[in-house]
N, C-alpha and C. Protein backbone atom coordinates (compact mmCIF):
# COMPACT_ATOMS: atom_id res chain seq x y z
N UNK A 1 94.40 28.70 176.31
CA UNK A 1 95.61 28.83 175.50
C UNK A 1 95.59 27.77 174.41
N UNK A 2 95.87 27.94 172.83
CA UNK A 2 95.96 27.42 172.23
C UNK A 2 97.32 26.82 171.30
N UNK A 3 97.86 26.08 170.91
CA UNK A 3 98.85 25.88 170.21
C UNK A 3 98.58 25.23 168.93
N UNK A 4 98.85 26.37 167.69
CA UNK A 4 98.65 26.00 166.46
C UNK A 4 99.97 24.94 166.16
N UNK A 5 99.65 24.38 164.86
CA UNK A 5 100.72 23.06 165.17
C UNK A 5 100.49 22.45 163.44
N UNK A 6 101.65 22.18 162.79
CA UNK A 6 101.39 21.27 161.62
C UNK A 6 102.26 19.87 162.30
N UNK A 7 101.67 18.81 161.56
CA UNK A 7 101.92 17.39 161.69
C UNK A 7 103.86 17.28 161.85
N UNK A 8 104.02 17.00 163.01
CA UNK A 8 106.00 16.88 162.71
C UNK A 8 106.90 17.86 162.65
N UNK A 9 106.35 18.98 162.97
CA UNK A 9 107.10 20.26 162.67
C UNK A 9 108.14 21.05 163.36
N UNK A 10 108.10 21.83 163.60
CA UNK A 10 109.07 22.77 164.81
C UNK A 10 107.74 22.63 166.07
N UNK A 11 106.57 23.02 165.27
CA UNK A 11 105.65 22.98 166.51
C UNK A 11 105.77 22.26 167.56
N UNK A 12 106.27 21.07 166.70
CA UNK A 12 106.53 19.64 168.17
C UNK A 12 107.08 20.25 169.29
N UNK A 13 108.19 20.89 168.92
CA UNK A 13 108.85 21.17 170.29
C UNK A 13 108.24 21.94 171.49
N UNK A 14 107.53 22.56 171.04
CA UNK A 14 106.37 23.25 172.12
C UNK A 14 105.34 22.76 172.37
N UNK A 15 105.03 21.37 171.99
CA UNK A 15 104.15 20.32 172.62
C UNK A 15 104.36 19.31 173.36
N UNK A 16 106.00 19.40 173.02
CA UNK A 16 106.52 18.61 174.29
C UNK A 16 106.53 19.54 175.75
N UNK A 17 106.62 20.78 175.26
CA UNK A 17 107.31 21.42 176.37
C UNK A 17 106.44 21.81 177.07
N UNK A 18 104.99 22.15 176.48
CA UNK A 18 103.90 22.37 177.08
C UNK A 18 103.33 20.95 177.59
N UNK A 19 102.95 19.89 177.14
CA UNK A 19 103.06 18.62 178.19
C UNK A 19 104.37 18.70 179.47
N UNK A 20 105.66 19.03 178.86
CA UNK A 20 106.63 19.05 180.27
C UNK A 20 105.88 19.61 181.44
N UNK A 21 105.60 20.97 180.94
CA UNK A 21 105.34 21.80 182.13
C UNK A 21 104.02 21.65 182.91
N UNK A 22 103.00 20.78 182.06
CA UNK A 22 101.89 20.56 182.72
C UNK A 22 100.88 21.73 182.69
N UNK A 23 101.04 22.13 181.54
CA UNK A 23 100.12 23.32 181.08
C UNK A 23 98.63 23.04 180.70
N UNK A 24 97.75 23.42 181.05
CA UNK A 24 96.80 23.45 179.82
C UNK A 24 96.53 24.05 178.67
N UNK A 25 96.37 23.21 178.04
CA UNK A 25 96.32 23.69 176.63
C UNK A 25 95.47 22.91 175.08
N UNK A 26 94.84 24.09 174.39
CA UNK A 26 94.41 23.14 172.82
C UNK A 26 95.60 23.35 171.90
N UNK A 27 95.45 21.63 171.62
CA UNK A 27 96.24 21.87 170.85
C UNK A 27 95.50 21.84 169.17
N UNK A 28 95.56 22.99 168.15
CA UNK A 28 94.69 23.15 167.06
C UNK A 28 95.97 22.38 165.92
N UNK A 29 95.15 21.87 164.92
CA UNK A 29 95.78 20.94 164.13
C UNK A 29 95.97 22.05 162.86
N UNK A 30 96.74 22.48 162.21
CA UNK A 30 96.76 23.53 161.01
C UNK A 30 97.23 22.23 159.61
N UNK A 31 96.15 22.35 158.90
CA UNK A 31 96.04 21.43 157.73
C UNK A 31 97.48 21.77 156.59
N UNK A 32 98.26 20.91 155.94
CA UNK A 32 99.30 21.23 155.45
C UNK A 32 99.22 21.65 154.07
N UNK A 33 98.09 21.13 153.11
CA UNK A 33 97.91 21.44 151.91
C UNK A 33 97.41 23.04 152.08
N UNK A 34 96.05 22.67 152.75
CA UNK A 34 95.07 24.33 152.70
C UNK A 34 95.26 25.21 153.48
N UNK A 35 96.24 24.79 154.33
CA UNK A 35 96.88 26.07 155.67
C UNK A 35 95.17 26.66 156.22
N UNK A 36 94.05 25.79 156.61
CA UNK A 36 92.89 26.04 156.82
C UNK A 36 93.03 25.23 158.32
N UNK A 37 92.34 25.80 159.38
CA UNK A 37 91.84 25.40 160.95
C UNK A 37 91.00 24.59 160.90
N UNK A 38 90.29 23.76 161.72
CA UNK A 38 89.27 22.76 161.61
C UNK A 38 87.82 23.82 161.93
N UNK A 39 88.13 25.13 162.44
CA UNK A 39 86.62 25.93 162.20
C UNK A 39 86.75 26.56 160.75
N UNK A 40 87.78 25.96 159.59
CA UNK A 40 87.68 26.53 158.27
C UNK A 40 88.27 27.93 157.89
N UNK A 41 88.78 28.82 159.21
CA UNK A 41 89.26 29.93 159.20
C UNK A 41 90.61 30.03 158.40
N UNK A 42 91.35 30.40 157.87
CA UNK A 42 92.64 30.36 157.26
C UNK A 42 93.95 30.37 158.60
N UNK A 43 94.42 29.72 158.31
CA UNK A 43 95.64 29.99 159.63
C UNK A 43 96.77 31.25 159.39
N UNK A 44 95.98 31.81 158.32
CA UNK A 44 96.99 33.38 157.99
C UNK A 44 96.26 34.31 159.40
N UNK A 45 94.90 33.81 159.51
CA UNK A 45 93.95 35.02 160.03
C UNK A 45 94.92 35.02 161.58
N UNK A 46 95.34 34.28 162.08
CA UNK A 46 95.82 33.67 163.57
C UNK A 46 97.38 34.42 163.38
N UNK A 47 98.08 33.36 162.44
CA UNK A 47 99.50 34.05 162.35
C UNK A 47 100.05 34.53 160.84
N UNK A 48 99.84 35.78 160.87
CA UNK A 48 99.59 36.35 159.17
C UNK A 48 101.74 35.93 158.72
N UNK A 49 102.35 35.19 159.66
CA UNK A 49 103.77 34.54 158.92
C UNK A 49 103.03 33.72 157.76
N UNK A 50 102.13 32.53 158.43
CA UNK A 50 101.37 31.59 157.66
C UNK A 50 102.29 30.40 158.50
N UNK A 51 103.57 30.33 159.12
CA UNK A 51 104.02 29.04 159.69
C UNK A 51 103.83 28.86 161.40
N UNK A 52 104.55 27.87 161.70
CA UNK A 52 103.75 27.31 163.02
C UNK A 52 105.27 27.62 163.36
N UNK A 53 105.37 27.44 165.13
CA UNK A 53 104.38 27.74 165.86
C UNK A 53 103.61 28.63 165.94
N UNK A 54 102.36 29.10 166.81
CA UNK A 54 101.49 29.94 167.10
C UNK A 54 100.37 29.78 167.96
N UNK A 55 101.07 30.35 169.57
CA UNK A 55 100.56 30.34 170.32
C UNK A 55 99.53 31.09 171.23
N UNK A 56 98.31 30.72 171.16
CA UNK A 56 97.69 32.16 170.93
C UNK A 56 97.20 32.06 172.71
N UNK A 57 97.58 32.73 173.50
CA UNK A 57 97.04 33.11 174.76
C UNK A 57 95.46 33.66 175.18
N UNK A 58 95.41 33.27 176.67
CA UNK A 58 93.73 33.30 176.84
C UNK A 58 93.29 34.70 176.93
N UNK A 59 94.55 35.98 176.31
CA UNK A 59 93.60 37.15 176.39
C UNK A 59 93.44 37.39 174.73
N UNK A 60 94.09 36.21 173.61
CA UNK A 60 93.68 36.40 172.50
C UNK A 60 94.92 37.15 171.67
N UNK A 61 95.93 37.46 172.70
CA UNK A 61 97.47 37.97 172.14
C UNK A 61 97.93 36.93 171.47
N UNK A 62 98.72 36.16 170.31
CA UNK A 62 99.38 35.61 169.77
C UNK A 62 100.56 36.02 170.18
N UNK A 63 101.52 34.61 170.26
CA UNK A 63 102.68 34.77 169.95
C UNK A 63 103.63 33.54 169.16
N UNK A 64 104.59 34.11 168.50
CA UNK A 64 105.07 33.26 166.99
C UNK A 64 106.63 32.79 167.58
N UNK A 65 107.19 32.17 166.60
CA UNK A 65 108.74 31.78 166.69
C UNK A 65 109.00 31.08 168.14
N UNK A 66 110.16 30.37 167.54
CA UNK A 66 110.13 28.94 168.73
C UNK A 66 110.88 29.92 169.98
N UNK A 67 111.84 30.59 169.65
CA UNK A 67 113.00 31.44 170.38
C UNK A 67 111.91 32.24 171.36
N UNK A 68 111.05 32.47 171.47
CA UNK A 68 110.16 33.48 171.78
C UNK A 68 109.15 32.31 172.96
N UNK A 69 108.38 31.87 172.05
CA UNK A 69 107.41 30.47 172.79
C UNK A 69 108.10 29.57 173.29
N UNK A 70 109.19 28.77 173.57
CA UNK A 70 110.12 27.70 173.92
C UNK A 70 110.18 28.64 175.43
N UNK A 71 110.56 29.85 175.48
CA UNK A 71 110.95 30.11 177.04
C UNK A 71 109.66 30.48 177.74
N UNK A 72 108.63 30.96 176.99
CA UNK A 72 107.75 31.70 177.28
C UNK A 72 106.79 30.51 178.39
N UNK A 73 106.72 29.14 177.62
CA UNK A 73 106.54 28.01 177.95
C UNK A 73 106.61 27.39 179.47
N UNK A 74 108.19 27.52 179.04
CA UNK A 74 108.76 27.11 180.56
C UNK A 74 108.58 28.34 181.59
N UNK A 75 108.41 29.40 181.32
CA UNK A 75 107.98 30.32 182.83
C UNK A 75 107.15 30.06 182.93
N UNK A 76 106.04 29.70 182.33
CA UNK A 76 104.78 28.78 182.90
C UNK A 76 104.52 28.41 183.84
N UNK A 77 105.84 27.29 184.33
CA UNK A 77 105.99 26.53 184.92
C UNK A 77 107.08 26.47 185.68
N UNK A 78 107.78 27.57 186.43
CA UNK A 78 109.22 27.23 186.66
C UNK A 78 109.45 26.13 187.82
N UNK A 79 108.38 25.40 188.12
CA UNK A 79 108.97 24.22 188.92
C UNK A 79 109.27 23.50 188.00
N UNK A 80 109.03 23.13 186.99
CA UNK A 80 109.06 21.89 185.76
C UNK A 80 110.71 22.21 185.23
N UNK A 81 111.65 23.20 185.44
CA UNK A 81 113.06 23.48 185.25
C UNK A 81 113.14 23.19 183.98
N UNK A 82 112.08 23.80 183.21
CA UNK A 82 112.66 23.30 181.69
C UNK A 82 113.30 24.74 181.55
N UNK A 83 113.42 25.65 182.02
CA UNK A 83 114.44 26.82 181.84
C UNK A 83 115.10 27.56 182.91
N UNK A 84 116.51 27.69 182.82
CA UNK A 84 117.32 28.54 184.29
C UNK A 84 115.96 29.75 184.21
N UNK A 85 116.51 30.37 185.42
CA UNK A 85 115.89 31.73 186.20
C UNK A 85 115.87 32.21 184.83
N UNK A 86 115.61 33.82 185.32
CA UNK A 86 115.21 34.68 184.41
C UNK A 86 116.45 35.57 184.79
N UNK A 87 117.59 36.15 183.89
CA UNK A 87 118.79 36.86 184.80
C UNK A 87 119.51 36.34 185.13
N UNK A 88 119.69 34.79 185.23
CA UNK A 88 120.96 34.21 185.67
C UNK A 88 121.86 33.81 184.22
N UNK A 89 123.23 33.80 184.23
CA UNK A 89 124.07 33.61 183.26
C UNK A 89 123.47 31.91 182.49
N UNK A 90 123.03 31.41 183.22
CA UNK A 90 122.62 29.89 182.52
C UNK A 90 121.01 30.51 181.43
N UNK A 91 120.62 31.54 181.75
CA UNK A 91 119.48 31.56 180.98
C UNK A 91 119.84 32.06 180.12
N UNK A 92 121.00 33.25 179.77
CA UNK A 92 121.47 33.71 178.36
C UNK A 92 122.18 32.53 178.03
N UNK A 93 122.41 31.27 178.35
CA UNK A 93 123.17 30.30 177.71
C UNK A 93 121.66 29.37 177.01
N UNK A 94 121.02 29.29 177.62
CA UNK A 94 119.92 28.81 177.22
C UNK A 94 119.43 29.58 175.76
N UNK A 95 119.40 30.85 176.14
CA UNK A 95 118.88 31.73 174.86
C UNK A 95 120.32 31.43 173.56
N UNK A 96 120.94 31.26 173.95
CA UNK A 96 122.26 31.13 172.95
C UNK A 96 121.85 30.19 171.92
N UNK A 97 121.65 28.98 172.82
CA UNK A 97 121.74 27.76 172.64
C UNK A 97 120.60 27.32 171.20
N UNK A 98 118.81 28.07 171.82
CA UNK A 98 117.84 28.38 170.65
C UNK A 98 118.40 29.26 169.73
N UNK A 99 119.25 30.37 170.21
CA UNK A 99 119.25 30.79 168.63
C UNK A 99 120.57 29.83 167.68
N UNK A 100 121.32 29.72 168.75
CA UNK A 100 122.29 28.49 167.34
C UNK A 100 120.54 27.32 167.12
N UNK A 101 120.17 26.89 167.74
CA UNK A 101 119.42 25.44 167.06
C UNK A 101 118.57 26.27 166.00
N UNK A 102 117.97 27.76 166.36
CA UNK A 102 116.79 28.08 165.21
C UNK A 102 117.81 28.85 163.82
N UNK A 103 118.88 29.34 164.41
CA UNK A 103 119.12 30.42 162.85
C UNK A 103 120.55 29.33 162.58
N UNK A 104 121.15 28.41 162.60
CA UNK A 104 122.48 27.26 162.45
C UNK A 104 121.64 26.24 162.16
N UNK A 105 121.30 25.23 162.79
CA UNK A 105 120.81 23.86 162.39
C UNK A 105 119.37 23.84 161.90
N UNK A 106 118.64 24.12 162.12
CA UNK A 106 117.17 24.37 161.77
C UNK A 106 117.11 25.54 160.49
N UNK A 107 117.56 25.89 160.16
CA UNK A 107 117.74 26.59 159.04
C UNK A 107 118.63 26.25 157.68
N UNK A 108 119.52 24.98 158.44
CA UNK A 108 120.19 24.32 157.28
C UNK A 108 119.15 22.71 156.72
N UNK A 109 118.46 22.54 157.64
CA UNK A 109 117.48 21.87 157.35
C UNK A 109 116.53 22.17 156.21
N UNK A 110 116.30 23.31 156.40
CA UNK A 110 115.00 23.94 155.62
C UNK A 110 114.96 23.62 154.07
N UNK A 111 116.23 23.77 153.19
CA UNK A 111 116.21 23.27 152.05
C UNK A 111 116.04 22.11 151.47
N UNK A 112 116.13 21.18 152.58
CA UNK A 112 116.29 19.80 152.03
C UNK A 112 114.65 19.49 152.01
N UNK A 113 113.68 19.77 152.68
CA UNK A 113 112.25 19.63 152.74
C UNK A 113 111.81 20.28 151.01
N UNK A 114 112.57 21.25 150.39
CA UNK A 114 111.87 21.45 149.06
C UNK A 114 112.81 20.70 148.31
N UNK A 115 111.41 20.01 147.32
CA UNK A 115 112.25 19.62 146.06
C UNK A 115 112.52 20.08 144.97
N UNK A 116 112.42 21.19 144.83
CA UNK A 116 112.88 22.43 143.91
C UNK A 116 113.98 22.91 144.05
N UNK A 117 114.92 22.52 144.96
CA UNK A 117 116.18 22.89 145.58
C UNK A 117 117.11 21.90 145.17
N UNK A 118 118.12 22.23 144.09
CA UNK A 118 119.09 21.87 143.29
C UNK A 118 120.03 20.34 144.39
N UNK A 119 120.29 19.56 143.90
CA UNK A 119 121.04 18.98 145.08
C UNK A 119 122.40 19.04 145.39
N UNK A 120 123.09 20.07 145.05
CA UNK A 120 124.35 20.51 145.08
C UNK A 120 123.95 21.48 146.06
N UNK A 121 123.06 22.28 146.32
CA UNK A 121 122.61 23.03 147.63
C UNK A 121 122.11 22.20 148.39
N UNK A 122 121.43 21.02 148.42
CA UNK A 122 120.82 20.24 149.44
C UNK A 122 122.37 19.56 150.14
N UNK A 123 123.38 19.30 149.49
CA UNK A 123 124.53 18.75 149.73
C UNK A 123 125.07 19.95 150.86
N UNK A 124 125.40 21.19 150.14
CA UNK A 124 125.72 22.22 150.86
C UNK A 124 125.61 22.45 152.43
N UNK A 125 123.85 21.96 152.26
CA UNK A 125 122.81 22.58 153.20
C UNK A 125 123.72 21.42 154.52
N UNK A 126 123.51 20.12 154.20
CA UNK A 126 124.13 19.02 154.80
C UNK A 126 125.52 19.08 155.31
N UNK A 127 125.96 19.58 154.31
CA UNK A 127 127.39 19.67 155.21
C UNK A 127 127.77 20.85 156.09
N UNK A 128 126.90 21.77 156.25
CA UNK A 128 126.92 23.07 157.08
C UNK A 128 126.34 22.56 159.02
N UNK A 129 125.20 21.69 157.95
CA UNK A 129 124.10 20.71 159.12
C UNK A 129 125.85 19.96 160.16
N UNK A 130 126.57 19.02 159.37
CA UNK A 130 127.66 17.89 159.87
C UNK A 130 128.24 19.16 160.79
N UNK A 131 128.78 20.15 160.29
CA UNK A 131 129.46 20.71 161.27
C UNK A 131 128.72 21.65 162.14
N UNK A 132 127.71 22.11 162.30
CA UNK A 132 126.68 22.48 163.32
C UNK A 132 126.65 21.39 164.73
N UNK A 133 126.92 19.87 163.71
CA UNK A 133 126.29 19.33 164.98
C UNK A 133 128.06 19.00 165.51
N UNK A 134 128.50 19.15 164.79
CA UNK A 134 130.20 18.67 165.20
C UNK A 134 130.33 19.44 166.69
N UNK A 135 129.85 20.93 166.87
CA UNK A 135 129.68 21.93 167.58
C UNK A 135 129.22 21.56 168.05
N UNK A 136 127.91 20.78 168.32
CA UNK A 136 127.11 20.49 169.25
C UNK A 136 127.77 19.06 169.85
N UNK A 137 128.47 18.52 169.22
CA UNK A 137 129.06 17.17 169.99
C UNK A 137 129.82 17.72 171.16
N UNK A 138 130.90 18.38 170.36
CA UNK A 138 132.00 19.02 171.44
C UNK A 138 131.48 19.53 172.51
N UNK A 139 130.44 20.37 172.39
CA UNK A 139 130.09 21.09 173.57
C UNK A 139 129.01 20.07 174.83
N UNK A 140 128.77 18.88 174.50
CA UNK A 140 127.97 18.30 175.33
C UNK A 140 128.46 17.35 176.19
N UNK A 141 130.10 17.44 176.01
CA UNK A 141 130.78 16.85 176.93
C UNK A 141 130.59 15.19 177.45
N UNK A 142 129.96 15.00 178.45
CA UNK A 142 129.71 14.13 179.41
C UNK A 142 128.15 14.72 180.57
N UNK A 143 127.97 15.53 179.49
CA UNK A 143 126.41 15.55 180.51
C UNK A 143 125.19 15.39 179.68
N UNK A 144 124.17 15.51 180.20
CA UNK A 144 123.26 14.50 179.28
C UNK A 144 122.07 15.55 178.66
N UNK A 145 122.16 16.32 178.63
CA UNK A 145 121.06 17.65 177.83
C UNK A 145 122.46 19.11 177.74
N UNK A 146 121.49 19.46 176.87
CA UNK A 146 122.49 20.70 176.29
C UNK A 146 123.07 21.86 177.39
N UNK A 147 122.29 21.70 178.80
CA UNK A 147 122.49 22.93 179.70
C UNK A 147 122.79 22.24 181.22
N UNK A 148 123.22 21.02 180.84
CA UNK A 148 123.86 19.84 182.02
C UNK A 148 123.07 19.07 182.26
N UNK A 149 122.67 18.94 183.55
CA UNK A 149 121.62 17.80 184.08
C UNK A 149 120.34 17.84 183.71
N UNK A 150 120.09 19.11 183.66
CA UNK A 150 118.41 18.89 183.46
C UNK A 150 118.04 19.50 181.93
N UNK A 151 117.01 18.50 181.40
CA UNK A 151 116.56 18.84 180.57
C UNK A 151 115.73 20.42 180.29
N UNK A 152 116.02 20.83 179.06
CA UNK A 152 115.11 22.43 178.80
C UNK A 152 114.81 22.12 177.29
N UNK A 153 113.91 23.06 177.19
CA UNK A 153 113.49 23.45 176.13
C UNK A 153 114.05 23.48 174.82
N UNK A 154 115.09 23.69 174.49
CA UNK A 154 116.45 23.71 173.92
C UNK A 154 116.73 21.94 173.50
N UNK A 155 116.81 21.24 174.50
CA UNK A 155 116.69 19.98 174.28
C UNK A 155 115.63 19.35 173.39
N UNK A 156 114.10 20.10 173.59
CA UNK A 156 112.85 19.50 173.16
C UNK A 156 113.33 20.09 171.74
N UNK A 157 113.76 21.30 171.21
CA UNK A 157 114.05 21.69 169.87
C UNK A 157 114.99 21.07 168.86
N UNK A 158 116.26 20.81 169.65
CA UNK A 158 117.10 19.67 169.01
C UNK A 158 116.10 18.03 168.86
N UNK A 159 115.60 17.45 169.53
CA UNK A 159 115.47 16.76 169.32
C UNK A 159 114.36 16.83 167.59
N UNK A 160 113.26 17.65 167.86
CA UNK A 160 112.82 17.71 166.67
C UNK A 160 113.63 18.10 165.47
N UNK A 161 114.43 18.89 165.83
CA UNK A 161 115.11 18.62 164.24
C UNK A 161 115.94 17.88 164.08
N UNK A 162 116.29 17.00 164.94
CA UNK A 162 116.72 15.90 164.58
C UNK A 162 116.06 14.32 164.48
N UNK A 163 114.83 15.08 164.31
CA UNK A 163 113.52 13.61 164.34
C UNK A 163 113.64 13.17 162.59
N UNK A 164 113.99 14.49 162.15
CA UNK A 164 113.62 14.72 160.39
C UNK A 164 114.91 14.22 159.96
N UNK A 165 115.67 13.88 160.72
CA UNK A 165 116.86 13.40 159.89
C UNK A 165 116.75 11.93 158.69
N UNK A 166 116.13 11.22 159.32
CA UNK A 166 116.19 10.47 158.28
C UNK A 166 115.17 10.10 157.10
N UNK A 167 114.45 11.32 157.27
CA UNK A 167 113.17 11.43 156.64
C UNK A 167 113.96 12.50 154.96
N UNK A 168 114.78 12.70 155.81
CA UNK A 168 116.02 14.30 154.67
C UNK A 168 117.22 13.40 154.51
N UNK A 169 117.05 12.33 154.51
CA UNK A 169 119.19 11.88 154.32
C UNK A 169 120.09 12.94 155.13
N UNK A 170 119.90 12.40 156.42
CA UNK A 170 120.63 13.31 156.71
C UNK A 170 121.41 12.28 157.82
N UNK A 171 122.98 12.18 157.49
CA UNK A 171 123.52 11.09 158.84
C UNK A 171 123.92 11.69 160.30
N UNK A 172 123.62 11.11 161.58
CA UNK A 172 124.55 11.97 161.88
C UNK A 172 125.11 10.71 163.04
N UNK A 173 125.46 9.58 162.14
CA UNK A 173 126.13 8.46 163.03
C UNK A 173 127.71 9.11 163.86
N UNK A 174 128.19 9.94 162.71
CA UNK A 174 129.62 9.97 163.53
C UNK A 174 129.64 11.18 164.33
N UNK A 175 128.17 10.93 165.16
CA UNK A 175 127.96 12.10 166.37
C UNK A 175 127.87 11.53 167.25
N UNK A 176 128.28 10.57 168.09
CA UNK A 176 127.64 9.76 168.94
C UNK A 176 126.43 10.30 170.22
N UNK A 177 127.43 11.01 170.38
CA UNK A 177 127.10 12.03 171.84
C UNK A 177 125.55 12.89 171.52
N UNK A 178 125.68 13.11 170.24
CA UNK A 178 124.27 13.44 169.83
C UNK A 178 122.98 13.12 169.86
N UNK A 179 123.63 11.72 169.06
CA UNK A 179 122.57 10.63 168.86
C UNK A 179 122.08 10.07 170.36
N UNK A 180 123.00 10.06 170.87
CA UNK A 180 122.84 9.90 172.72
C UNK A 180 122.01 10.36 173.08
N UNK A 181 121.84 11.64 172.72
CA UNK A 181 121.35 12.85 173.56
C UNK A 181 119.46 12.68 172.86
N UNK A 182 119.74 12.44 171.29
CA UNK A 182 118.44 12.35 170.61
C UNK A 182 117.66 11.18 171.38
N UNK A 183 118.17 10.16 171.65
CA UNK A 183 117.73 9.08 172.20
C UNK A 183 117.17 9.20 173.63
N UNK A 184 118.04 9.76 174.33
CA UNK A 184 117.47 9.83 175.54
C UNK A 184 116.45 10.86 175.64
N UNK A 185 116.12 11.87 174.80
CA UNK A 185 115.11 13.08 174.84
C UNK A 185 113.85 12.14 174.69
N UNK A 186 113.91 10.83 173.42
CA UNK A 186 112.87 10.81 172.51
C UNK A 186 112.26 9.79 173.88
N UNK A 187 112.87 9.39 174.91
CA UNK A 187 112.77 8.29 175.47
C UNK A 187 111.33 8.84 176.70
N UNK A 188 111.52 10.25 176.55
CA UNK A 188 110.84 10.80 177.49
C UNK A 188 108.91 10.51 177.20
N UNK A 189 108.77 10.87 178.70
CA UNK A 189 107.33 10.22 178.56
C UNK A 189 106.68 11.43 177.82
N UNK A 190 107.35 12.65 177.73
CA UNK A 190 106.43 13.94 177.24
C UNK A 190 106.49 13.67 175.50
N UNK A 191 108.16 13.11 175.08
CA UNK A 191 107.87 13.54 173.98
C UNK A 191 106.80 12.23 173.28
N UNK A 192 107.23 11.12 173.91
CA UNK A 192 106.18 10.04 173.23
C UNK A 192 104.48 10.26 173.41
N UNK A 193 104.39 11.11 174.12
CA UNK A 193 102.38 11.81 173.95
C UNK A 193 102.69 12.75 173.27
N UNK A 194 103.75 13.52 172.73
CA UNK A 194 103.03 14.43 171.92
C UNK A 194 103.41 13.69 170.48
N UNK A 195 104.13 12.81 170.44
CA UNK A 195 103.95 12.08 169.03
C UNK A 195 102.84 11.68 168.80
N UNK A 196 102.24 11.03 169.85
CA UNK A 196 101.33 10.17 169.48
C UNK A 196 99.91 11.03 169.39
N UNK A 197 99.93 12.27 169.89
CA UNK A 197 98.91 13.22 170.29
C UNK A 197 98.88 13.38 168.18
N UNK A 198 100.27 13.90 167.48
CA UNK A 198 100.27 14.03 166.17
C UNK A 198 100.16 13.00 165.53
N UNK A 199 99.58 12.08 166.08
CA UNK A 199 99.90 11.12 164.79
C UNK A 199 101.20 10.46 164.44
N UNK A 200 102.00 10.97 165.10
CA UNK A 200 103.32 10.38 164.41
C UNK A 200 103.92 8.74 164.86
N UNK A 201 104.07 8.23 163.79
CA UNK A 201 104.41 7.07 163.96
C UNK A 201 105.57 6.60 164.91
N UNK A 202 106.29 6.14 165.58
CA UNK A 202 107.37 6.34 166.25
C UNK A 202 108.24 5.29 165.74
């Protein structure tokens, strides 16, 4: 099994989650200028989107989008509880949960990474971001990951897009409960190897 991956990306989150679960796995590095593989192949040929993730399985099936690979991940592994059952009401809360982080917060992100994007929309983009996470404060109560006690997948996704925050001007001090939550994810032993697996500085 392979996991295509650019430096810092959404990919992260499925390199944490695949370290969570104790998977094996390559992880392939996809170059950011030439969108080229280290065997020189184009990374269109793998996932003709052209973006990451892209997880390509040992019968050679691909599969794309975090919403899709994030759970796919954790059945992997269902002792590792990075996701409820399959059918129980906590797992459509789980699925909820990725699609607010991929099509709400991760999508208000996206503009601020181009600089061709006016900054009266980058402003926009930001203040859609403040109240996304306003939503996400309220709802995290007094427990310590997005689906109560135990950490999921969902967790590993918030945290990456909220790794880029200050890389985008993006505040999100008057979240506390957030920042809580970012902190204690980043604290984990999975996500600090897959930083360091990318390169990323911490």
């Amino acid at each position: 099994m392979k996991l295509y991956y650019l430096q810092g990306a959404c990919s992260l989150a499925s390199l944490i989650s695949l370290l969570e679960a104790g998977t094996k796995f390559e992880a392939v590095a996809v170059d950011r200028k030439t969108r080229k593989l280290p065997d020189g192949r184009d990374y269109a040929a793998v996932n003709p989107k052209g973006y990451v993730p892209a997880l390509e399985l040992d019968d050679g099936e691909v599969l794309t989008e975090n919403t899709a690979l994030l759970p796919y991940i954790a059945d992997l592994n269902p002792s590792a509880n990075l996701a409820p059952p399959v059918g129980t009401r906590a797992r459509f809360r789980l699925q909820e949960w990725l699609g607010y982080l991929n099509g709400e917060v991760h999508k208000n992100f996206s503009p601020l990474f181009n600089p061709a994007v006016p900054e009266a929309m980058k402003q926009i983009a930001k203040d859609n971001i403040a109240r996304r996470l306003a939503l996400i404060e309220d709802r995290i109560g007094d427990q310590p990951f997005l689906l109560g006690e135990a950490f999921s997948v969902a967790d590993a996704y918030l945290y990456v897009i909220l790794s880029w925050r200050q890389k985008l001007g993006v505040d999100i001090s008057a979240f506390p409960k957030v920042t809580a939550l970012y902190e204690r994810i980043r604290a984990r032993p999975s996500v600090q190897a897959a930083r360091k697996a990318e390169g990323l500085n911490d």
